[in-house]
Protein backbone atom coordinates (compact mmCIF):
# COMPACT_ATOMS: atom_id res chain seq x y z
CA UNK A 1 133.90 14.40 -14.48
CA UNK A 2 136.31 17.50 -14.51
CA UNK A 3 138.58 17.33 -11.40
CA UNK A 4 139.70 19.77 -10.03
CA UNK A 5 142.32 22.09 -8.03
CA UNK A 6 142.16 23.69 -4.79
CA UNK A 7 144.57 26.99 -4.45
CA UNK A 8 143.94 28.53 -1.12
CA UNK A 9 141.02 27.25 -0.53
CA UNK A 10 139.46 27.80 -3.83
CA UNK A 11 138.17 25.09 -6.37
CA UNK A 12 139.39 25.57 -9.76
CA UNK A 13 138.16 23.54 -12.95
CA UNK A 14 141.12 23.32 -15.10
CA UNK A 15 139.49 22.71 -18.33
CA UNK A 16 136.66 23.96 -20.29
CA UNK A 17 135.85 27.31 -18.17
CA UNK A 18 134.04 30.07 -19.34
CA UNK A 19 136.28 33.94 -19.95
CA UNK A 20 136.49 36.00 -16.87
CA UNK A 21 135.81 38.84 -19.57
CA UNK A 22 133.02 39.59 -21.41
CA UNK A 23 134.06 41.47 -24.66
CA UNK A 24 132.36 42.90 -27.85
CA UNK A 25 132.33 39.70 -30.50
CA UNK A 26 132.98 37.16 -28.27
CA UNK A 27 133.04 33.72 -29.27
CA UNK A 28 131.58 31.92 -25.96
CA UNK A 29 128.61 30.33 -27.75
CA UNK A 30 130.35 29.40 -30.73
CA UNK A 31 133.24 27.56 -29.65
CA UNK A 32 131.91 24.01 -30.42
CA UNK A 33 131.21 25.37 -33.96
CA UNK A 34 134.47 26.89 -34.63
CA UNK A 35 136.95 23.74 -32.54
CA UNK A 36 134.93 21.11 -34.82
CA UNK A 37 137.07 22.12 -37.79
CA UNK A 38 139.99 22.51 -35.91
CA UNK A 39 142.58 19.89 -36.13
CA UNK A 40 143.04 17.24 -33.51
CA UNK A 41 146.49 17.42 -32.93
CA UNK A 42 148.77 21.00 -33.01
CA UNK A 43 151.56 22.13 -32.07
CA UNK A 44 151.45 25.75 -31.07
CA UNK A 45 148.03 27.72 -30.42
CA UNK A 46 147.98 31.19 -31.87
CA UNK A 47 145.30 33.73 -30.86
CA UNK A 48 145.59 37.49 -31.38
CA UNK A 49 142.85 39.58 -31.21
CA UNK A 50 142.42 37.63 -28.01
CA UNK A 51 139.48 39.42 -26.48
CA UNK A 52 137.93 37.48 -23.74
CA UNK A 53 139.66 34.34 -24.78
CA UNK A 54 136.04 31.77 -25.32
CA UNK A 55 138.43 28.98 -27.82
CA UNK A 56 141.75 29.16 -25.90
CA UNK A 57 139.73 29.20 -22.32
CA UNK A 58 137.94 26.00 -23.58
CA UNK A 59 140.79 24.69 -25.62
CA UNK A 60 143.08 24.89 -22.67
CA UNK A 61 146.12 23.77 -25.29
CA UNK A 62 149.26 23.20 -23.68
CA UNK A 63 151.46 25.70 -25.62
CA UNK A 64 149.95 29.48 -26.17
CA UNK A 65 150.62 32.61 -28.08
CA UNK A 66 147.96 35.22 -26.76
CA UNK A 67 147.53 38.92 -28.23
CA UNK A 68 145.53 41.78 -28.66
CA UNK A 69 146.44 45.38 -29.30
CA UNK A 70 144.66 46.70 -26.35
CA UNK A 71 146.91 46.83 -24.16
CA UNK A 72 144.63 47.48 -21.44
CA UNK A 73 142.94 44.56 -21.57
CA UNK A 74 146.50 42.57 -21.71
CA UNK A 75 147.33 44.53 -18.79
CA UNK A 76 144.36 42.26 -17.16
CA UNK A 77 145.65 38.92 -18.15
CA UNK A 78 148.90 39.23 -16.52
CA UNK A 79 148.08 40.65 -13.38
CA UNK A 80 145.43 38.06 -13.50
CA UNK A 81 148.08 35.49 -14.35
CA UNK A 82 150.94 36.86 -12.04
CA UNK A 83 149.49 38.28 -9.32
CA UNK A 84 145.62 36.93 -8.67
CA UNK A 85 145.69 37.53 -4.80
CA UNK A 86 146.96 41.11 -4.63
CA UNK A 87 143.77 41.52 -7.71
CA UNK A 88 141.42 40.47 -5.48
CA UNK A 89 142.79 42.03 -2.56
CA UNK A 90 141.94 45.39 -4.21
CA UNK A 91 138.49 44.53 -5.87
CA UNK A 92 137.49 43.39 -1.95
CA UNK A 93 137.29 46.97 -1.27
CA UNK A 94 135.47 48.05 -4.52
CA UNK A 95 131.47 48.23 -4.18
CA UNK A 96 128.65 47.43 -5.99
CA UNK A 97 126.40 50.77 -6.61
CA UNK A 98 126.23 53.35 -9.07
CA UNK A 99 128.12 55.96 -6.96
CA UNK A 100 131.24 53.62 -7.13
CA UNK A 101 130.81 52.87 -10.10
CA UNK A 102 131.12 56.37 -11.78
CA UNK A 103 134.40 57.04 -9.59
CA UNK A 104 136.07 53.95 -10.94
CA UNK A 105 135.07 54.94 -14.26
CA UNK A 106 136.00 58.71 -13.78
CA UNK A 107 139.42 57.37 -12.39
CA UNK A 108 142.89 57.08 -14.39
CA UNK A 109 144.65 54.81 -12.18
CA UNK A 110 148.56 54.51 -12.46
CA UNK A 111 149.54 51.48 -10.94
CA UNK A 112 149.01 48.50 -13.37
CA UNK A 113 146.98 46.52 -10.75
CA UNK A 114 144.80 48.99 -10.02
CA UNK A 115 144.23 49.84 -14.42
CA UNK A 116 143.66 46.06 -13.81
CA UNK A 117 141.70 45.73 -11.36
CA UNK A 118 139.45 49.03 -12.94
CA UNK A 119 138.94 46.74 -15.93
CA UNK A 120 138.18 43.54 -14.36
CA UNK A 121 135.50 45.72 -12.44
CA UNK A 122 133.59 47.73 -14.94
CA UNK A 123 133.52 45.04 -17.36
CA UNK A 124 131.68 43.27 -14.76
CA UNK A 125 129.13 45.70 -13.84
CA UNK A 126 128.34 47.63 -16.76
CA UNK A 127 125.28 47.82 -19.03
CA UNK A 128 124.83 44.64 -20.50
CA UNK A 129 128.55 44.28 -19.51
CA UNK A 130 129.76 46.04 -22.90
CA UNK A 131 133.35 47.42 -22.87
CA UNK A 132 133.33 50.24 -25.02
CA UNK A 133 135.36 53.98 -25.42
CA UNK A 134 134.92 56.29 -27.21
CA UNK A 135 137.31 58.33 -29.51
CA UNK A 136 139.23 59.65 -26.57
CA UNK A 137 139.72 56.28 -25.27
CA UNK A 138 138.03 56.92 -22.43
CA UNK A 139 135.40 53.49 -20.96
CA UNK A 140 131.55 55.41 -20.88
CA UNK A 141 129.26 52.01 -20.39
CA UNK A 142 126.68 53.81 -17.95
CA UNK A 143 126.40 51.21 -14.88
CA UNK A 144 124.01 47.90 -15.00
CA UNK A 145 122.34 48.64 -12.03
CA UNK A 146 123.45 44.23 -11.44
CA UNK A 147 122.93 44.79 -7.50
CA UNK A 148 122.53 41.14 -7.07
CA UNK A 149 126.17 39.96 -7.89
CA UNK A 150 129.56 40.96 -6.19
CA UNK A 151 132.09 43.59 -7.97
CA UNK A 152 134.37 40.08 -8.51
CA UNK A 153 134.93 36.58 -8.66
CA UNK A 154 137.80 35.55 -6.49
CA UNK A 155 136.97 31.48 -7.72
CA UNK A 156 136.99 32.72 -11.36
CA UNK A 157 140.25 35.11 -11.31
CA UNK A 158 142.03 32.29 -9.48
CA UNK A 159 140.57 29.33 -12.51
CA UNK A 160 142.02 32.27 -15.16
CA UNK A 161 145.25 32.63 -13.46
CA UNK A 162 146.10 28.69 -13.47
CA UNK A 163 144.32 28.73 -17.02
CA UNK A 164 147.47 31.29 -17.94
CA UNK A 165 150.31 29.76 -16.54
CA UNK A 166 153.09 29.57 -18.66
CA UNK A 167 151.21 31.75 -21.76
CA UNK A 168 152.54 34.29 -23.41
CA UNK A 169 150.58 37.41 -23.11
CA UNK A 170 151.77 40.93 -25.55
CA UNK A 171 150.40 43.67 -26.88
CA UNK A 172 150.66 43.31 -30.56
CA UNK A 173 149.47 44.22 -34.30
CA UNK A 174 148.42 40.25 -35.67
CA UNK A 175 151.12 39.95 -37.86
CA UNK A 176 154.18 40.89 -35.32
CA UNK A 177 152.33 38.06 -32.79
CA UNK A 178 152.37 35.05 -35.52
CA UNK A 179 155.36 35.76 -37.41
CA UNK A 180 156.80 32.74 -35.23
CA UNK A 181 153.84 30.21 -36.49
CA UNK A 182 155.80 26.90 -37.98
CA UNK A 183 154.11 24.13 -40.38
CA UNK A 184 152.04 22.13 -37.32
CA UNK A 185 150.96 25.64 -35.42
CA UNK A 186 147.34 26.12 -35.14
CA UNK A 187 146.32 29.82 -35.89
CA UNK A 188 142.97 31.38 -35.19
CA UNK A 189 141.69 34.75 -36.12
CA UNK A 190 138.94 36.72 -34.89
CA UNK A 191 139.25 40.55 -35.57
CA UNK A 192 136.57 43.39 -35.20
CA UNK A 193 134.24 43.26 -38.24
CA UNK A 194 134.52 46.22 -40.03
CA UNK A 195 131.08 45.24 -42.49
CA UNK A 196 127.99 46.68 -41.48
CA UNK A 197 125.84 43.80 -42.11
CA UNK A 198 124.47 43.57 -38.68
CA UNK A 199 124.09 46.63 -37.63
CA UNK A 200 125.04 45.72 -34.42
CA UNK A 201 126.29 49.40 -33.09
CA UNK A 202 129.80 48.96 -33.24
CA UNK A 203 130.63 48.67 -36.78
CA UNK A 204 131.63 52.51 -36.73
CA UNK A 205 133.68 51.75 -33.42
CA UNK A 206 135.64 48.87 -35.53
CA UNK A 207 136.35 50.84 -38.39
CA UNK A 208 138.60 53.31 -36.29
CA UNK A 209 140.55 50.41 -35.10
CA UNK A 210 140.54 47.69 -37.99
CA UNK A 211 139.97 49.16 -40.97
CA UNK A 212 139.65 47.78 -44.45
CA UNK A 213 143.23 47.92 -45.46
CA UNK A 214 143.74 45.99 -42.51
CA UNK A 215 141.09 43.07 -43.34
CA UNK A 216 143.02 43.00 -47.03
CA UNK A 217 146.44 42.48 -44.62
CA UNK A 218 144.88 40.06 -42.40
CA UNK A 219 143.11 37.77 -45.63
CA UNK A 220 147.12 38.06 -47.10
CA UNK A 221 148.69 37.25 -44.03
CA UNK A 222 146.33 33.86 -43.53
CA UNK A 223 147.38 32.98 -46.71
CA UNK A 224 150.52 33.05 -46.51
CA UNK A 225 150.41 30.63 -43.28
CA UNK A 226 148.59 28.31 -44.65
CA UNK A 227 151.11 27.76 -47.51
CA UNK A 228 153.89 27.73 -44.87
CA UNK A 229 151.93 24.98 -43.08
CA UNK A 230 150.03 26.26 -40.47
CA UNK A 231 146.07 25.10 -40.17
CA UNK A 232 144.67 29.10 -40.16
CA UNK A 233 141.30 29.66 -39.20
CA UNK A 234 139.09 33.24 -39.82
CA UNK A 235 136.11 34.23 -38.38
CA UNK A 236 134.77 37.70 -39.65
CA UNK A 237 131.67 38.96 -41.34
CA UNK A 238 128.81 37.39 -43.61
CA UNK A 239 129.32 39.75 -46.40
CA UNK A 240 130.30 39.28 -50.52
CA UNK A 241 133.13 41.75 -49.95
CA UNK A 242 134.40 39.33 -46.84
CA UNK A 243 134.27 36.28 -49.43
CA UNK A 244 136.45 37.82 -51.86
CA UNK A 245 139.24 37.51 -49.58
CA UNK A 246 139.76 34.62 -48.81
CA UNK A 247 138.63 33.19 -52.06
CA UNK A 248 140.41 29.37 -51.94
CA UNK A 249 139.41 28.99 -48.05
CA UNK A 250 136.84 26.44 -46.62
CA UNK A 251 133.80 28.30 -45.56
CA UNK A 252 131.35 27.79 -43.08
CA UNK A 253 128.48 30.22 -42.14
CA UNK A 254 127.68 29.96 -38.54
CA UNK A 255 124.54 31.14 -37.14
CA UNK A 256 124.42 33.37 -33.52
CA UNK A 257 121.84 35.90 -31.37
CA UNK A 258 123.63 39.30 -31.12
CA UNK A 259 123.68 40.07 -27.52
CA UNK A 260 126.18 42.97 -27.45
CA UNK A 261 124.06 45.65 -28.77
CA UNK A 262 123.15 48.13 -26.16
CA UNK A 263 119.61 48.42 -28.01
CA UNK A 264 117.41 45.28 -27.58
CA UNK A 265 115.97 46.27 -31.21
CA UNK A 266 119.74 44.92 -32.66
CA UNK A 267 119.43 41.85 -30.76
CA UNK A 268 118.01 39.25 -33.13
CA UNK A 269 119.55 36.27 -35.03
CA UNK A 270 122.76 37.16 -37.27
CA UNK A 271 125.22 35.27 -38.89
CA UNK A 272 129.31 35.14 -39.69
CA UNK A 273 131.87 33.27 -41.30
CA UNK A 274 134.57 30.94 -40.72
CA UNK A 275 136.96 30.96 -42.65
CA UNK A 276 140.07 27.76 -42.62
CA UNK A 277 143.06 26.48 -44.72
CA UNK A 278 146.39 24.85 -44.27
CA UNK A 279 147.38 22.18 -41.82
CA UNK A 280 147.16 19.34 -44.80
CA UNK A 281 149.73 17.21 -42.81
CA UNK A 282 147.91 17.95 -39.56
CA UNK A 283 145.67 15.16 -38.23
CA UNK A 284 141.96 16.34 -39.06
């Protein structure tokens, strides 16, 4: 049985939790696919593209390099991880109803709390809590009319802060956030799929900010950590055009039910890749 932690008041599971945020391509249902070709022993855990964080969340492994280029969404993490009680001393005055909801969205907050806090909040409450912008940038999820559940989870942000002690949280391009990986280092990739073999809705919202060029860098970049040691593993698309990247890698094709869609019509059975190499030295 998990034990647990008590900070003020509140129980927190250290271990195997579920992400405070719900994000396009998230890995939540996969992670006992994707860990069982992972190595048992690592030194370093490398994630960019971070997202909501299912593997690391679940992984809990004791040294972290977290990333994404989004900085809005890294914004989250560290007020999450640095300052969880003055978080949730600004969501306790935020409201659940579709009047509220609008003016949070509407709003361009200054203060990184509050960007944070806007975030943490919408993500929460929106229509089959997507996060999605457009080409301006700007969040337009209509509301999820959830009434039932609270604007936020005090017992959850608390479980994510402890969960991010001591990680290291930036705003980076993939290859600037692992060009510290060493032979040992465990690196996992999981960037937008830029394929349209799913037709899943975002595909043209990927393509704007991963584009193919950037899948050819990524497949390179892999490569090259593997030879320099590193166990390197991809997920991406089911596609022939994927494959002839990382031609070489182990390949496993995982199953899933697309839930992200915003159209119930996309929601049906799909499946990706996983792509791994490297780590020969690393205990398997």
């Amino acid at each position: 049985m998990e034990s647990e932690i008590s900070v003020e008041g509140l129980k927190i599971k250290p271990v195997g939790q579920a992400p405070l945020i719900r994000w396009p391509g998230g890995k939540r249902a996969l992670v006992s696919k994707i860990t069982e070709v992972f190595p048992l022993e690592y030194d370093n855990y490398y994630e960019p593209f971070f997202g909501g964080g299912a593997l690391f969340f679940s992984m809990r492994p004791g040294a972290a390099y977290l990333s994404d280029l989004n900085s809005d969404l890294i914004n989250a993490y560290v007020s999450v991880r640095d300052h969880p009680a003055e978080l949730i001393e600004i969501l306790s005055s935020y409201e659940n109803n579709a009047e509220f909801y609008y003016s949070v969205r509407a709003s361009r907050p200054t203060n990184e709390l509050h960007q944070s806090a806007r975030l943490l909040y919408l993500t929460r409450l929106s229509f089959n809590g997507i996060y999605r912008v457009n080409l301006k940038g700007d969040f337009n999820v209509p509301y999820g009319k959830k009434t039932h559940q609270a604007a936020f989870d005090a017992d959850k942000i608390f479980e994510t802060s402890f969960a991010l002690q001591g990680v290291s949280l930036t705003v980076s391009d993939f290859q600037k956030s692992t060009e510290t990986a060493r032979g040992g280092d465990l690196v996992y990739f999981d960037p937008p799929y830029t394929v349209a073999h799913a037709n899943n809705g975002f595909v043209k919202y990927n393509e704007n900010i991963f584009s193919w060029a950037d899948q050819v860098r990524l497949a390179e970049h892999a490569r090259e950590l593997a030879a320099n040691g590193c166990f390197v593993a991809v997920s991406n698309a089911d596609h022939p055009s994927v494959d002839s990247l990382y031609e070489g890698f182990n390949k496993i094709v995982i199953e899933r039910f697309s839930v992200m869609a915003a159209s119930s019509a996309f929601r049906r059975q799909i499946t990706e890749c996983l792509y791994f190499l490297g780590g020969d030295s690393l205990d398997r």
